[in-house]
PDB file of N, CA and C in Angstrom:
ATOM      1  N   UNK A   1     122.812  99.125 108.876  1.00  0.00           N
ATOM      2  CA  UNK A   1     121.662  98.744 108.093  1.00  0.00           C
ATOM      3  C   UNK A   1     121.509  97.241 108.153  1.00  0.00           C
ATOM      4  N   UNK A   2     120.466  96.957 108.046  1.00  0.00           N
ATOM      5  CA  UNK A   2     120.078  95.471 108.063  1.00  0.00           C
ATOM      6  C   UNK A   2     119.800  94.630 106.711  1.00  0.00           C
ATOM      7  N   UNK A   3     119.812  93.479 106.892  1.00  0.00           N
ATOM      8  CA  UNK A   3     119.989  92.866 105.730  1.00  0.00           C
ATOM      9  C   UNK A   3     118.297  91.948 105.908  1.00  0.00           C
ATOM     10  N   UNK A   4     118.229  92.522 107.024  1.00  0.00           N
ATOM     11  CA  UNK A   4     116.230  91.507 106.863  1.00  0.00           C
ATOM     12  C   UNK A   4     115.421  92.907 106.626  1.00  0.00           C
ATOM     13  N   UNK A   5     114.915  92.604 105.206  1.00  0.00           N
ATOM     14  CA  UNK A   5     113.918  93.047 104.370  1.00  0.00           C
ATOM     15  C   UNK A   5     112.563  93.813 105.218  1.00  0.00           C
ATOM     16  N   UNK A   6     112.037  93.101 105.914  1.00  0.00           N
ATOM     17  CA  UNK A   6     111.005  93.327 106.723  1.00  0.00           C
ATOM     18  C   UNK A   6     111.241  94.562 107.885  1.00  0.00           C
ATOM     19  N   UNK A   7     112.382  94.605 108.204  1.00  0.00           N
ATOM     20  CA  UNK A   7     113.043  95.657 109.382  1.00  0.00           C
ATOM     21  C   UNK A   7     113.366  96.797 108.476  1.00  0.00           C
ATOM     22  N   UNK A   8     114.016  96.618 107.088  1.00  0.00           N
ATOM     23  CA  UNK A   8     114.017  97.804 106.641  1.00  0.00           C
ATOM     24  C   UNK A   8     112.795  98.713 105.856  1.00  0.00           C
ATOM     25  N   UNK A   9     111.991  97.358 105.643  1.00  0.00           N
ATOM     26  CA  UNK A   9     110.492  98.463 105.138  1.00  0.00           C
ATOM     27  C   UNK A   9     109.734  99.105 106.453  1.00  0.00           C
ATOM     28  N   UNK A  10     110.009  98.253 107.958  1.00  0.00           N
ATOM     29  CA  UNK A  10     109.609  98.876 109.272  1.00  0.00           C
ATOM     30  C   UNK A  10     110.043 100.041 109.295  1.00  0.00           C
ATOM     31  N   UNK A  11     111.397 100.206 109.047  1.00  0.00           N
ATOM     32  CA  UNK A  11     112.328 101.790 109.615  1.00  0.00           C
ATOM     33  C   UNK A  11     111.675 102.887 108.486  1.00  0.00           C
ATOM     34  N   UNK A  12     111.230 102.623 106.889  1.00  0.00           N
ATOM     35  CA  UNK A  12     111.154 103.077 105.931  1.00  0.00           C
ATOM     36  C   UNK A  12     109.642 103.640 106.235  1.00  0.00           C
ATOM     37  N   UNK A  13     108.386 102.995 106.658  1.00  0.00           N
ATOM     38  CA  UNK A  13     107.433 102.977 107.240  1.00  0.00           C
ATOM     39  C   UNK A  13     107.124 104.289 108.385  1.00  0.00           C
ATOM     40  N   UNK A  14     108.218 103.722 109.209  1.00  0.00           N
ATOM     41  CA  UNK A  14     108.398 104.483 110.620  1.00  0.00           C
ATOM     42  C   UNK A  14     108.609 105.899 110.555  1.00  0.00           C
ATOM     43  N   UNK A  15     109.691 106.058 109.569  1.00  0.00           N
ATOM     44  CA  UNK A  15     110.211 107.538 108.678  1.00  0.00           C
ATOM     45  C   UNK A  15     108.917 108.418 108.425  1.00  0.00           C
ATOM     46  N   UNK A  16     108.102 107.550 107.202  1.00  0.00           N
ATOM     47  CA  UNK A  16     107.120 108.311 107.010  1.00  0.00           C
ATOM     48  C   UNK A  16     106.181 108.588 107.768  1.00  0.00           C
ATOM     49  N   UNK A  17     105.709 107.647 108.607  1.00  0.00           N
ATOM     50  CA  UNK A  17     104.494 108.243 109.843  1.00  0.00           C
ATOM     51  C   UNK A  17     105.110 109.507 110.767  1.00  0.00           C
ATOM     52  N   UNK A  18     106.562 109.396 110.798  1.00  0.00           N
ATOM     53  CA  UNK A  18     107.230 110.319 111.653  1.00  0.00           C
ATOM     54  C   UNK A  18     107.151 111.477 110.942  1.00  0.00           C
ATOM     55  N   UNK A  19     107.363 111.616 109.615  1.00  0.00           N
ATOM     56  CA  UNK A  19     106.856 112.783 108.911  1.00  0.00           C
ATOM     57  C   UNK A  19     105.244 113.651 109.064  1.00  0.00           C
ATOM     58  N   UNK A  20     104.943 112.194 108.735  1.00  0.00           N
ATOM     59  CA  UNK A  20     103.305 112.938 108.660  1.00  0.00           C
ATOM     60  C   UNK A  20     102.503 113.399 110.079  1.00  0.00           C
ATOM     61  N   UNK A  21     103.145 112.483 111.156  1.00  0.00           N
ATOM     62  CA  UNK A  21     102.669 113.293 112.766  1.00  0.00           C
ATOM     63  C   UNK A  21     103.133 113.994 112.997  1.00  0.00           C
ATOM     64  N   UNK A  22     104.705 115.048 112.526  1.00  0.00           N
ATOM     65  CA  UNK A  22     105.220 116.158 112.734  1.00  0.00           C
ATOM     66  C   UNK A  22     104.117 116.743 112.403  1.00  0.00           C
ATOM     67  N   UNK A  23     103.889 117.002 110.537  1.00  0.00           N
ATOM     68  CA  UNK A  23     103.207 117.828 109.877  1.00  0.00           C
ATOM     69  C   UNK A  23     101.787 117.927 110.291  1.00  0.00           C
ATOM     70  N   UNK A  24     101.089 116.751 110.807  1.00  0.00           N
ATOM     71  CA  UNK A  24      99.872 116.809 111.420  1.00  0.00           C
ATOM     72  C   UNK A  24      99.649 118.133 112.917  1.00  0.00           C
ATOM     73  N   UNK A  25     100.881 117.315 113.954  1.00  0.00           N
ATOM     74  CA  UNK A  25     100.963 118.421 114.820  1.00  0.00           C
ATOM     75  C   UNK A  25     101.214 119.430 114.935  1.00  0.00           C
ATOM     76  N   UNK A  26     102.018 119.887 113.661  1.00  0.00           N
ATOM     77  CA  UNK A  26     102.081 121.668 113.378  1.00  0.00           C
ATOM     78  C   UNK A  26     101.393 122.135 112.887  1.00  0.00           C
ATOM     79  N   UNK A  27     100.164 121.260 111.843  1.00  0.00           N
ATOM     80  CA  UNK A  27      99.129 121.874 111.771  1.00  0.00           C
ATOM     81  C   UNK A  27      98.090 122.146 112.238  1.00  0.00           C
ATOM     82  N   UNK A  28      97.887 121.440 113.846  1.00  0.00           N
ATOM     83  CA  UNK A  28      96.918 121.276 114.719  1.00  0.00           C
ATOM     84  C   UNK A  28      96.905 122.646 115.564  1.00  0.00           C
ATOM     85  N   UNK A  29      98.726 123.237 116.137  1.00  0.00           N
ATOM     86  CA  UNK A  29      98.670 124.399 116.238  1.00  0.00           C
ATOM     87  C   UNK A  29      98.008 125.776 115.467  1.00  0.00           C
ATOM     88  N   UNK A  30      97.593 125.718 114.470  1.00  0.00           N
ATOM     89  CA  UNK A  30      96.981 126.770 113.966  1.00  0.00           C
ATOM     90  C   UNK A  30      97.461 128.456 114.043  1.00  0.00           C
ATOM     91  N   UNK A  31      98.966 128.112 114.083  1.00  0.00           N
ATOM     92  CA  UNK A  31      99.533 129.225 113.847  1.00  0.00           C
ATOM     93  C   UNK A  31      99.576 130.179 112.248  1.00  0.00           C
ATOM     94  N   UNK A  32      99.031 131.434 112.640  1.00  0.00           N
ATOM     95  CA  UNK A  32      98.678 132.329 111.440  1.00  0.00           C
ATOM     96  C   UNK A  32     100.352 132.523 110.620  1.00  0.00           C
ATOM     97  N   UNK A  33     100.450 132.513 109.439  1.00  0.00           N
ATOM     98  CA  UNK A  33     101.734 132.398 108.776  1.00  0.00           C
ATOM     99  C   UNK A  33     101.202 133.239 107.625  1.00  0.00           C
ATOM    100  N   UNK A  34     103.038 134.304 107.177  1.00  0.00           N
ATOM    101  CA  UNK A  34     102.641 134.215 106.058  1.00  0.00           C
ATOM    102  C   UNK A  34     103.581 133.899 104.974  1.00  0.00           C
ATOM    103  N   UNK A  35     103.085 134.496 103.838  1.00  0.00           N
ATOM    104  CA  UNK A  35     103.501 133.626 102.604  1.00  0.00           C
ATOM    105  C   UNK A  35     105.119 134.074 103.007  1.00  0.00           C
ATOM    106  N   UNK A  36     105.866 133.239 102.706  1.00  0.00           N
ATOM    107  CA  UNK A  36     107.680 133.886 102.584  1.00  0.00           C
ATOM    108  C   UNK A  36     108.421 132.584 101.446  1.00  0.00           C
ATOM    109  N   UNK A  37     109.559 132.929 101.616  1.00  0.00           N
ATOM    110  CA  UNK A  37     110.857 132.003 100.744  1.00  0.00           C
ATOM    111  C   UNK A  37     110.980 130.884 101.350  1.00  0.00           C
ATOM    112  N   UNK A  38     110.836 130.755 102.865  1.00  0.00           N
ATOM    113  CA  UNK A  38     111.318 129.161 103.532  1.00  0.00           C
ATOM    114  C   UNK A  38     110.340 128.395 103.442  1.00  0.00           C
ATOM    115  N   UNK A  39     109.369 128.427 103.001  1.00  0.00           N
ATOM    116  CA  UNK A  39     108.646 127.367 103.376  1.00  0.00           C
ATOM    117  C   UNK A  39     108.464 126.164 102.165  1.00  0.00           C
ATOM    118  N   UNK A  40     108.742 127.136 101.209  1.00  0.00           N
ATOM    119  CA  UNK A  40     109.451 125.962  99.743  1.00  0.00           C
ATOM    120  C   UNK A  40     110.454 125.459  99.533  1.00  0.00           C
ATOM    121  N   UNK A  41     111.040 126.184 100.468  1.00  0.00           N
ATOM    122  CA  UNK A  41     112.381 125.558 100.694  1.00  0.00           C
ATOM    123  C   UNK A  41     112.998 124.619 101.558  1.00  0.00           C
ATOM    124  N   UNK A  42     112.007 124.707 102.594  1.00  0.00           N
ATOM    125  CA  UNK A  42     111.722 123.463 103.745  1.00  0.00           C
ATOM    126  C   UNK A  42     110.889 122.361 103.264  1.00  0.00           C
ATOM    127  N   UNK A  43     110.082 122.487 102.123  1.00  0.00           N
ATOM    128  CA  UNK A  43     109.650 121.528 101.322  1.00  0.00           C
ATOM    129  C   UNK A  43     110.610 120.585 100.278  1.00  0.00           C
ATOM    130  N   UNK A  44     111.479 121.046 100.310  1.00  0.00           N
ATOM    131  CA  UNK A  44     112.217 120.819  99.018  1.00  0.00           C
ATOM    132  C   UNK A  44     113.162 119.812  99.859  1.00  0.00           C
ATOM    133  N   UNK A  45     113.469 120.563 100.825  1.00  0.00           N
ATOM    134  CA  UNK A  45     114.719 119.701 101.575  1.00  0.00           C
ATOM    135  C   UNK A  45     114.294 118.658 102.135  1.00  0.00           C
ATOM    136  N   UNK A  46     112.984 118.628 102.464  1.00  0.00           N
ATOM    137  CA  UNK A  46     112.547 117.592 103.346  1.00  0.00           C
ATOM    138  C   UNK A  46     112.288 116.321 101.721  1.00  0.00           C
ATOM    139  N   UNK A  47     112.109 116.687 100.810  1.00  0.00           N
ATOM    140  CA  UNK A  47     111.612 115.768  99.828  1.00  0.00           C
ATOM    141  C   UNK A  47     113.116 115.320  99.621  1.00  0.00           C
ATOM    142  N   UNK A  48     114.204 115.647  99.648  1.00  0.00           N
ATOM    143  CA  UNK A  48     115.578 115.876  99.090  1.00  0.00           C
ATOM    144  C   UNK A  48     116.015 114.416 100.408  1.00  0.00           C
ATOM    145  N   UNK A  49     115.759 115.012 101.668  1.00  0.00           N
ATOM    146  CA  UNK A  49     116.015 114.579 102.436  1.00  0.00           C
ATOM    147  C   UNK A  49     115.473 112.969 102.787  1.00  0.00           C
ATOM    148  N   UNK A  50     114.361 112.797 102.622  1.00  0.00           N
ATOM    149  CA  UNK A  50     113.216 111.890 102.389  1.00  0.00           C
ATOM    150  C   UNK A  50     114.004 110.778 101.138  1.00  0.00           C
ATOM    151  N   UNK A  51     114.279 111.238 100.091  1.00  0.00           N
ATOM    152  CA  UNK A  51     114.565 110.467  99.234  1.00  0.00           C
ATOM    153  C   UNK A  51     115.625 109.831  99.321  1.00  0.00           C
ATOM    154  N   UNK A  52     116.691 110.786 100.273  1.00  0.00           N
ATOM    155  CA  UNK A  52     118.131 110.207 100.475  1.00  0.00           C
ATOM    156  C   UNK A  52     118.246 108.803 101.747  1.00  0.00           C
ATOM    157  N   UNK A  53     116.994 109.343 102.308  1.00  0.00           N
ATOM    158  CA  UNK A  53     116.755 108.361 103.842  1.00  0.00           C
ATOM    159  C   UNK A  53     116.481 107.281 102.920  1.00  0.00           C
ATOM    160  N   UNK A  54     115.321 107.103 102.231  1.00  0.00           N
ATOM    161  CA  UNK A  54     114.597 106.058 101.220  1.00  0.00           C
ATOM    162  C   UNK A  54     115.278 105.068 100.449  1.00  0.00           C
ATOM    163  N   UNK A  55     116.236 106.016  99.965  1.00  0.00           N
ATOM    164  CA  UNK A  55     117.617 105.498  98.751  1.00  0.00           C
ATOM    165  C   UNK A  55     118.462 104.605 100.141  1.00  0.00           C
ATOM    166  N   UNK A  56     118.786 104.914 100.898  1.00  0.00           N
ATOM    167  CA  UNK A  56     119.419 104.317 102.440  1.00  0.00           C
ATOM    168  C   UNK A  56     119.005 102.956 102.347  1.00  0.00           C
ATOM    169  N   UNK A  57     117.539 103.158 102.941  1.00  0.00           N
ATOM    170  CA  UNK A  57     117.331 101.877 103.441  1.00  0.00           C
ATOM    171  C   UNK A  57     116.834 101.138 102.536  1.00  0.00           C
ATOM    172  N   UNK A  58     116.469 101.532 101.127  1.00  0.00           N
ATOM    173  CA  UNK A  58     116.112 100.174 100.069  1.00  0.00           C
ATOM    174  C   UNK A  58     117.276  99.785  99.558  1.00  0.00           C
ATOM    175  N   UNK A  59     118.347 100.539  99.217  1.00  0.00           N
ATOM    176  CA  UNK A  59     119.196 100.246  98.456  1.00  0.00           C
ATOM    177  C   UNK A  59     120.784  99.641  98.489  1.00  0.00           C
ATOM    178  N   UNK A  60     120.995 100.780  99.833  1.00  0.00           N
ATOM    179  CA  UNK A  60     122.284 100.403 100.491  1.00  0.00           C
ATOM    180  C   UNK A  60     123.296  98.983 100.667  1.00  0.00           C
ATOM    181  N   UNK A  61     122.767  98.266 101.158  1.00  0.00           N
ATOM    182  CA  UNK A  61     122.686  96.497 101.167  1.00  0.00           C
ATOM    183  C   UNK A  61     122.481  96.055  99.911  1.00  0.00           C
ATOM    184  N   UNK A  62     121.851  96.015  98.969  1.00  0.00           N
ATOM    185  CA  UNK A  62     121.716  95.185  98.122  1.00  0.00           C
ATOM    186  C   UNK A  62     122.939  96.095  97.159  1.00  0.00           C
ATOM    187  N   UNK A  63     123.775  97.040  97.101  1.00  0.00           N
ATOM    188  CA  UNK A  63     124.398  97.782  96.522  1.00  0.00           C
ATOM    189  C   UNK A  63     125.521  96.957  96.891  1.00  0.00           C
ATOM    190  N   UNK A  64     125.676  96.878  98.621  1.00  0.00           N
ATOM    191  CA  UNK A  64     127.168  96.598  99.136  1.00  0.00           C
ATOM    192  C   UNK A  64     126.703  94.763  98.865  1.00  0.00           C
ATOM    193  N   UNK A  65     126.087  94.131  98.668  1.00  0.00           N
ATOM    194  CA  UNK A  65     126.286  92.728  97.942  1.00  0.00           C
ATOM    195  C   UNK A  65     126.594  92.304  96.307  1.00  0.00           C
ATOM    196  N   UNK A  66     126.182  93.500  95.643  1.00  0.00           N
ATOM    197  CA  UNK A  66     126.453  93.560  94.911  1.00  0.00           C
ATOM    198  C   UNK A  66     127.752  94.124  94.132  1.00  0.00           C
ATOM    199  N   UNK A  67     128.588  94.595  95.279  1.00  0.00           N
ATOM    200  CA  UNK A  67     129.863  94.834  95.479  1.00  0.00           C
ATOM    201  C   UNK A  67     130.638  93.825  95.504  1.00  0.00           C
ATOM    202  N   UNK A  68     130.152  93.146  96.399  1.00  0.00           N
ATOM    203  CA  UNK A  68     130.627  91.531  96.728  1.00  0.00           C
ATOM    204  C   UNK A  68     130.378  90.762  96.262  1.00  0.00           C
ATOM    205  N   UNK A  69     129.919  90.594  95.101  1.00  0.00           N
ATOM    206  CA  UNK A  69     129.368  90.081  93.675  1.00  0.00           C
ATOM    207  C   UNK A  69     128.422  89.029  93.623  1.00  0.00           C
ATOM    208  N   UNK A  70     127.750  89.516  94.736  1.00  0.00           N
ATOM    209  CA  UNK A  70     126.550  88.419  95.374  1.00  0.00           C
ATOM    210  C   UNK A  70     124.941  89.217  94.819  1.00  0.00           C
ATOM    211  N   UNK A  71     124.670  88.662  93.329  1.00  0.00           N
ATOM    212  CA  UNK A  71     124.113  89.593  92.842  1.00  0.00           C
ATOM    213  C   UNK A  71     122.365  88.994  92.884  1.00  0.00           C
ATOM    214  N   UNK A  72     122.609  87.502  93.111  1.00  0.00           N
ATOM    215  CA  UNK A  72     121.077  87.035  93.386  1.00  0.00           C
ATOM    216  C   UNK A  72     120.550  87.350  94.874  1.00  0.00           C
ATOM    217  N   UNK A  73     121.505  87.432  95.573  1.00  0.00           N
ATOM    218  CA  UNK A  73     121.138  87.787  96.981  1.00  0.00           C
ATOM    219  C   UNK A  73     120.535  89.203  97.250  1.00  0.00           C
ATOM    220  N   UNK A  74     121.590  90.222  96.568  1.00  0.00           N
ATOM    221  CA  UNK A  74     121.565  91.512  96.311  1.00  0.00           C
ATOM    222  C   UNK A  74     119.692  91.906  95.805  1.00  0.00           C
ATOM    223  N   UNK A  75     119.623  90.894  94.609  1.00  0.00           N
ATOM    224  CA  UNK A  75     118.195  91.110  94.143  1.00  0.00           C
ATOM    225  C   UNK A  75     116.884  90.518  94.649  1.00  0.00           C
ATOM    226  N   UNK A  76     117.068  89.782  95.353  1.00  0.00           N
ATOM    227  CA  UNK A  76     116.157  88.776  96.248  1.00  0.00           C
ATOM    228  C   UNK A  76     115.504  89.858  97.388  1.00  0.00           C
ATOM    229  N   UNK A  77     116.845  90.617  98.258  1.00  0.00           N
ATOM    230  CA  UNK A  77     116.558  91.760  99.255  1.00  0.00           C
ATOM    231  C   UNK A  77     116.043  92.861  98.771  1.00  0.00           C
ATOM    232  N   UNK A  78     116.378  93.287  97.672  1.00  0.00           N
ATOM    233  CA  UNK A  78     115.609  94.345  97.130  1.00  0.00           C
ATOM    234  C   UNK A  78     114.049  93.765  97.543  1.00  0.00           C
ATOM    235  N   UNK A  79     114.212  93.119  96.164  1.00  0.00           N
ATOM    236  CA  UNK A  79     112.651  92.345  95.969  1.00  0.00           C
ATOM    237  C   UNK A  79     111.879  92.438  97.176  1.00  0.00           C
ATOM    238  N   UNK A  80     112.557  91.642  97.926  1.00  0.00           N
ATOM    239  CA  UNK A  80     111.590  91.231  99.667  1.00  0.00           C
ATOM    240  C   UNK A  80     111.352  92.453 100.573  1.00  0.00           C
ATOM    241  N   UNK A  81     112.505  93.471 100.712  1.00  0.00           N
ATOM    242  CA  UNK A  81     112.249  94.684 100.733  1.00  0.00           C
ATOM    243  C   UNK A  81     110.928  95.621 100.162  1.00  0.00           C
ATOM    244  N   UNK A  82     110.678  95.932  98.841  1.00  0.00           N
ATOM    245  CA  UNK A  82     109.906  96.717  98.250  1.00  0.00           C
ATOM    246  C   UNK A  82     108.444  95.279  98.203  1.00  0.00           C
ATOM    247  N   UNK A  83     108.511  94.380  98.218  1.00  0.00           N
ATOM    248  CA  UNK A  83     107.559  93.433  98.511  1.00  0.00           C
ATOM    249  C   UNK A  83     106.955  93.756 100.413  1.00  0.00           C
ATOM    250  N   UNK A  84     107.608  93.556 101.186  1.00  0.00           N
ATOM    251  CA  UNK A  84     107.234  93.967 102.500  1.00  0.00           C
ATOM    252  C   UNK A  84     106.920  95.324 102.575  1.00  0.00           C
ATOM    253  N   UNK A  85     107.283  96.616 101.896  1.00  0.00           N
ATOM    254  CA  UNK A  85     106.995  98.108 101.975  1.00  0.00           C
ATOM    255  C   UNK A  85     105.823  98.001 101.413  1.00  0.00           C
ATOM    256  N   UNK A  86     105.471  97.476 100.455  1.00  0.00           N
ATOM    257  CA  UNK A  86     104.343  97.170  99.698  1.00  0.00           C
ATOM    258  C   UNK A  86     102.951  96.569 100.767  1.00  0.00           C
ATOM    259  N   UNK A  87     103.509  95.820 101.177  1.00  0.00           N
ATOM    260  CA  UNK A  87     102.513  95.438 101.984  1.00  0.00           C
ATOM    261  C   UNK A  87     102.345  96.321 102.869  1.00  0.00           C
ATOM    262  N   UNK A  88     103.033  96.746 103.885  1.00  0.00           N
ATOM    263  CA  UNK A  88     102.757  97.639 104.724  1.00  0.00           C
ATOM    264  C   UNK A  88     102.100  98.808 104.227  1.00  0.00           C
ATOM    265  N   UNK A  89     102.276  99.617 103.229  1.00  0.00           N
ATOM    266  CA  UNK A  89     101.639 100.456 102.461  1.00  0.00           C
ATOM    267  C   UNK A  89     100.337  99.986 101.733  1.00  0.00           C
ATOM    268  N   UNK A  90     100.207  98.889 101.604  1.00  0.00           N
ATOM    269  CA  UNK A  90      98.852  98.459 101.465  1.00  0.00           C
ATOM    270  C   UNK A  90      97.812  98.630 102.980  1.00  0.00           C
ATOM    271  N   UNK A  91      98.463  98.217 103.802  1.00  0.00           N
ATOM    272  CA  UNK A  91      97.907  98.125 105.362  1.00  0.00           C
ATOM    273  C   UNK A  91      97.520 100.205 105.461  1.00  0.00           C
ATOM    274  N   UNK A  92      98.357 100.790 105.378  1.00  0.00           N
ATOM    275  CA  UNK A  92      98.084 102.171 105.678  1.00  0.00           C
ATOM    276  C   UNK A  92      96.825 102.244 104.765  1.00  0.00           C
ATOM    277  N   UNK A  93      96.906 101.843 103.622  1.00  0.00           N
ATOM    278  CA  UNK A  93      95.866 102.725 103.018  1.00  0.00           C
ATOM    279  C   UNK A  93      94.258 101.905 102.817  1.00  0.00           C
ATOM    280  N   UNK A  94      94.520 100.818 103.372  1.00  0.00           N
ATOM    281  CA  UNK A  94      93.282 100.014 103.881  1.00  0.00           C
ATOM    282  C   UNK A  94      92.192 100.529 105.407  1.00  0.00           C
ATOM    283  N   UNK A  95      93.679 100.631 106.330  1.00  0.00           N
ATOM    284  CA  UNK A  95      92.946 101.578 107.012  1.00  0.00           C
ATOM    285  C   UNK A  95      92.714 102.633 107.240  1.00  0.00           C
ATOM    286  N   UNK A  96      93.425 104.226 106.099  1.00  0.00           N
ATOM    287  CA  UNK A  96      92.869 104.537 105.495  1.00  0.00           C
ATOM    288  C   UNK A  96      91.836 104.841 105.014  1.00  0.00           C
ATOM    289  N   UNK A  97      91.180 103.676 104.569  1.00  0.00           N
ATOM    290  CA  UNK A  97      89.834 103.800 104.271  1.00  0.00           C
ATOM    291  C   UNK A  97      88.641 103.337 103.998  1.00  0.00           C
ATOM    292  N   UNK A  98      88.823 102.178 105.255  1.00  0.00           N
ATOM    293  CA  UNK A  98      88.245 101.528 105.922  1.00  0.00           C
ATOM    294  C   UNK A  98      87.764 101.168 107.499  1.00  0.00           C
ATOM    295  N   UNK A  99      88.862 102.130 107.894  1.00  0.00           N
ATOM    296  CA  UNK A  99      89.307 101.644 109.412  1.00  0.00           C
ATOM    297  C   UNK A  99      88.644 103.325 109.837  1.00  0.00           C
ATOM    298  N   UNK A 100      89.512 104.038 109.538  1.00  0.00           N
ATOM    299  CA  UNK A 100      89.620 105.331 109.801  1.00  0.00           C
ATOM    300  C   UNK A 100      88.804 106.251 108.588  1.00  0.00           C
ATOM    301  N   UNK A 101      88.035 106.209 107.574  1.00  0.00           N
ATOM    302  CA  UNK A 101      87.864 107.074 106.892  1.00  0.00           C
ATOM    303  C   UNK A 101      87.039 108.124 107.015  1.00  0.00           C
ATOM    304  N   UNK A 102      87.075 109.005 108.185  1.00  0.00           N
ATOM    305  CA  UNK A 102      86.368 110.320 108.807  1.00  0.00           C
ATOM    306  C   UNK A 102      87.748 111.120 109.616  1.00  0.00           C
ATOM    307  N   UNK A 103      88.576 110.765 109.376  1.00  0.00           N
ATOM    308  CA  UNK A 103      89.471 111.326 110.411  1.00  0.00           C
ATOM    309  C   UNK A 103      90.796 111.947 109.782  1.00  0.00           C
TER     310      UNK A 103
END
């Protein structure tokens, strides 16, 4: 894991588009389904899963500095972290719906 802020809201970023072009392209197939038990359950894990990736890359580092009792540093990376995700998540949803909003 990295300790520059900006690379870990990239990977955090990257995660989720990688999610949503799976789910896009399996829904482009248009395969007929029906209702069953896995598919809430493949929901669940993926949210389970999602959160544990998430918890990874925001937290991890500023946890292990704060181990090392480097606790302004620890909070600075957070900060710059969820400050850079922020932005980038501002960028998605600008174009969103501005850039892209028919598609």
């Amino acid at each position: 894991m990295s300790t520059h802020p900006v690379y870990n809201a990239l990977l955090a970023a990257g995660y989720i588009s990688l999610i949503v072009l799976s789910g896009h392209l399996v829904a482009l197939i248009n395969i007929p389904t029906e209702d069953n038990l896995f598919a809430p359950m493949g929901m669940l894990a993926l949210l389970v899963l999602s959160a544990a990736v998430m918890a990874y890359l925001f937290f991890y580092q500023p946890v292990m500095l704060l181990i090392e009792n480097k606790k302004e540093e620890a909070v600075r990376l957070l900060l710059k972290t969820i400050g850079s995700f922020a932005t980038i998540t501002a960028l998605f949803l600008a174009l969103a719906l501005f850039v892209f909003p028919f598609i």
